[in-house]
N, C-alpha and C. Protein backbone atom coordinates (compact mmCIF):
# COMPACT_ATOMS: atom_id res chain seq x y z
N UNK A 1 -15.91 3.38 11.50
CA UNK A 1 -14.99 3.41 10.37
C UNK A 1 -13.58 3.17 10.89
N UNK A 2 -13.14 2.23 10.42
CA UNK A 2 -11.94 1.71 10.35
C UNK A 2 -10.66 2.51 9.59
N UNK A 3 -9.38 3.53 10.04
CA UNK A 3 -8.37 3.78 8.97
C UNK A 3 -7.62 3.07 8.58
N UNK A 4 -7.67 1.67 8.91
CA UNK A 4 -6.74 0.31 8.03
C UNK A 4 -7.67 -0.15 7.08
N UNK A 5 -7.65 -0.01 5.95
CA UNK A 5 -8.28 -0.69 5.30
C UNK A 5 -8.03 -2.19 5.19
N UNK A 6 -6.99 -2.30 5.21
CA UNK A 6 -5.81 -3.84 5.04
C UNK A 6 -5.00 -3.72 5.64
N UNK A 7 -4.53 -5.52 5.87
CA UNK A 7 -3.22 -5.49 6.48
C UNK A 7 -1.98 -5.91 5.69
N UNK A 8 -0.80 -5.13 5.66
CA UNK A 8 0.28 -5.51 4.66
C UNK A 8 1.44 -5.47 5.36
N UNK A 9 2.45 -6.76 4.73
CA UNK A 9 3.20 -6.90 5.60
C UNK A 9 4.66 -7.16 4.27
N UNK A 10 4.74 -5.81 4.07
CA UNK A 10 5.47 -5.77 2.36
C UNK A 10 6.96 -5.08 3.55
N UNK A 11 8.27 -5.79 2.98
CA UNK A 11 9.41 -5.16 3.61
C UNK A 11 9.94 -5.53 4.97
N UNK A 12 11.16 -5.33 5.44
CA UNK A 12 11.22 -6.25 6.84
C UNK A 12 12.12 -5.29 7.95
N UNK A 13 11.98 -3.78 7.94
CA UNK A 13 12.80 -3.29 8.38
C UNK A 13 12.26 -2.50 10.27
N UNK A 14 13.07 -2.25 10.80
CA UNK A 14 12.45 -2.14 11.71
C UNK A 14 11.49 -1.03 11.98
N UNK A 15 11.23 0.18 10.92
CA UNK A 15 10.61 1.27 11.19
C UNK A 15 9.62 0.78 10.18
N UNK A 16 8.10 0.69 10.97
CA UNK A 16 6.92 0.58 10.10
C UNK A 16 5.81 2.15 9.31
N UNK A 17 5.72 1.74 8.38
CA UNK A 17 5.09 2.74 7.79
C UNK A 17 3.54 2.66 6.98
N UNK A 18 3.03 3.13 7.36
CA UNK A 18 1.33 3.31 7.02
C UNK A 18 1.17 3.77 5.50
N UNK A 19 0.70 3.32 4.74
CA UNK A 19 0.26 4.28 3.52
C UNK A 19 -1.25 3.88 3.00
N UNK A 20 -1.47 5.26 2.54
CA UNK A 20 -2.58 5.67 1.93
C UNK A 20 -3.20 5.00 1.06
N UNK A 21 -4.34 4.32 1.12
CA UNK A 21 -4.94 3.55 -0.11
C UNK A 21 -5.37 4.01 -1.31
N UNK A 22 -4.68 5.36 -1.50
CA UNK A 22 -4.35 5.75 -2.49
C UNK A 22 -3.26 5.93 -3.77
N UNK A 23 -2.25 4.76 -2.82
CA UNK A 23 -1.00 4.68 -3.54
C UNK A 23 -0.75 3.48 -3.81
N UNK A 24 -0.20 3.71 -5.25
CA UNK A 24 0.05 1.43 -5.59
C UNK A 24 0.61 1.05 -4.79
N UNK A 25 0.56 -0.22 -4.44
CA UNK A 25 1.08 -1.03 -3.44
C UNK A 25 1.01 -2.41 -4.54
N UNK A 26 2.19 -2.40 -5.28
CA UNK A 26 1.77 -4.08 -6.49
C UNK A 26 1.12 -4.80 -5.49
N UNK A 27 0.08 -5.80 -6.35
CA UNK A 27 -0.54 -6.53 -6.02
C UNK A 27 -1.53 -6.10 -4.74
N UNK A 28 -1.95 -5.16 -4.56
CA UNK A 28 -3.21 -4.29 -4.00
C UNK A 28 -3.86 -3.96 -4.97
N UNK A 29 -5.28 -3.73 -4.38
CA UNK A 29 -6.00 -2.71 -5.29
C UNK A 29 -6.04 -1.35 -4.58
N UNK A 30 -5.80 -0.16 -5.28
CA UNK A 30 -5.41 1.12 -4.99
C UNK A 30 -7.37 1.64 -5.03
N UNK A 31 -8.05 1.49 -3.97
CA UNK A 31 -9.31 1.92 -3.94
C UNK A 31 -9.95 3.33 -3.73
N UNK A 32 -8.97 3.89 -2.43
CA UNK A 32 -8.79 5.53 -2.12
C UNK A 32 -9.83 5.54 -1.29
N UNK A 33 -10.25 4.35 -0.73
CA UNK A 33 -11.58 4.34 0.15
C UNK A 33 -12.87 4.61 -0.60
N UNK A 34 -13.01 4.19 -1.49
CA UNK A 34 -14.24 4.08 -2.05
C UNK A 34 -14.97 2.84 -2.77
N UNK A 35 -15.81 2.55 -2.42
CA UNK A 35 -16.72 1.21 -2.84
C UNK A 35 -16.69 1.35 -4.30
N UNK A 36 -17.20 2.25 -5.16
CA UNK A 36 -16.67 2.25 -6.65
C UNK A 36 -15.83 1.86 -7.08
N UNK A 37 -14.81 1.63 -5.97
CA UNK A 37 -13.44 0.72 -6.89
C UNK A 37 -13.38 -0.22 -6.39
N UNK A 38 -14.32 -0.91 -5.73
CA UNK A 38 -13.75 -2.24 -5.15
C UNK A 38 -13.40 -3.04 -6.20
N UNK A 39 -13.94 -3.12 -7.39
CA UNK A 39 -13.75 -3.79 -8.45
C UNK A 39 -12.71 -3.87 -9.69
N UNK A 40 -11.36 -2.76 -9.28
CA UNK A 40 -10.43 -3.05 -9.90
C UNK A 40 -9.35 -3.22 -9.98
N UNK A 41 -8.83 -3.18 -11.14
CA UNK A 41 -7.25 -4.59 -10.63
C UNK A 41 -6.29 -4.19 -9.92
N UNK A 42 -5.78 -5.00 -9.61
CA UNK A 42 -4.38 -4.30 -8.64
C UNK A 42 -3.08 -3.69 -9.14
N UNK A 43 -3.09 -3.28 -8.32
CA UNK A 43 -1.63 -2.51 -8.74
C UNK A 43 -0.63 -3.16 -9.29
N UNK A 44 -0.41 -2.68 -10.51
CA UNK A 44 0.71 -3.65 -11.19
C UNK A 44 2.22 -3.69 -10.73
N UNK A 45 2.19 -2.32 -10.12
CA UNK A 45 3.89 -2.13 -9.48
C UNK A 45 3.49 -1.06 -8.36
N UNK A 46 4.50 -0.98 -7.77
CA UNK A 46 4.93 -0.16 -6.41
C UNK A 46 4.95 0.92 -6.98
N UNK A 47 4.20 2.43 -6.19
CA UNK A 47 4.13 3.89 -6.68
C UNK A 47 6.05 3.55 -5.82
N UNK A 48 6.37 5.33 -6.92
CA UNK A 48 7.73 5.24 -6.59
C UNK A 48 8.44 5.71 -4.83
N UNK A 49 6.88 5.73 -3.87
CA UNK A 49 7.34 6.29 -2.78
C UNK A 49 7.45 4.94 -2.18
N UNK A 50 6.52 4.10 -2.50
CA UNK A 50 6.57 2.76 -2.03
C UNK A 50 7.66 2.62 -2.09
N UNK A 51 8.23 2.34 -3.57
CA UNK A 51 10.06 1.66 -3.59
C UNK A 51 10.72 2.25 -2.71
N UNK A 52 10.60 3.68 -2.73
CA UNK A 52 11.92 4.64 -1.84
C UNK A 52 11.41 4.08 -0.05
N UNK A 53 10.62 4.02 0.37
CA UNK A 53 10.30 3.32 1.96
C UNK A 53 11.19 1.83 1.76
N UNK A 54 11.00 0.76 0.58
CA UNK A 54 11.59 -0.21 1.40
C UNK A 54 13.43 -0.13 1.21
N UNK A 55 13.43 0.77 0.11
CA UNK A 55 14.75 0.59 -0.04
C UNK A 55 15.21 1.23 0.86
N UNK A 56 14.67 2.10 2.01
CA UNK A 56 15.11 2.86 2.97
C UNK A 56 14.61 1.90 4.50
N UNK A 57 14.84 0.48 4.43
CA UNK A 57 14.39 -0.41 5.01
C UNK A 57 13.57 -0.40 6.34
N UNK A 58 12.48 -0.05 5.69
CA UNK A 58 11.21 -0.06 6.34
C UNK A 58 10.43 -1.20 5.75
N UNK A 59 9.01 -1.44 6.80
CA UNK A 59 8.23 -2.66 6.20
C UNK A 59 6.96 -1.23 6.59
N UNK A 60 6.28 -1.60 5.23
CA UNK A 60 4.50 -1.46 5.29
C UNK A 60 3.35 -2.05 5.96
């Protein structure tokens, strides 16, 4: 078992940050590690911790 599910390369700052595939990431699908969700849509927008990481210029 793998803890990357994906690779994302959202933001351009020099401190990188990992998140949980439990949190929107627009244009991801938010799965939480489970095969039951492989099948739905992606995240329409950034959860609001997402925004606060890049505006605090970090990349994902």
């Amino acid at each position: 078992m793998n803890i990357i599910s994906q690779s994302v390369h959202k933001g351009s700052g020099k401190l990188k940050v990992m998140v949980k595939d439990t949190i929107d990431i627009q244009g991801l699908k938010t799965i939480a590690g489970s095969k039951a969700l492989l099948e739905v849509e992606p995240a329409h927008d950034d959860a609001e911790v997402v925004k606060n990481i890049l505006k605090a210029d970090c990349e994902i």
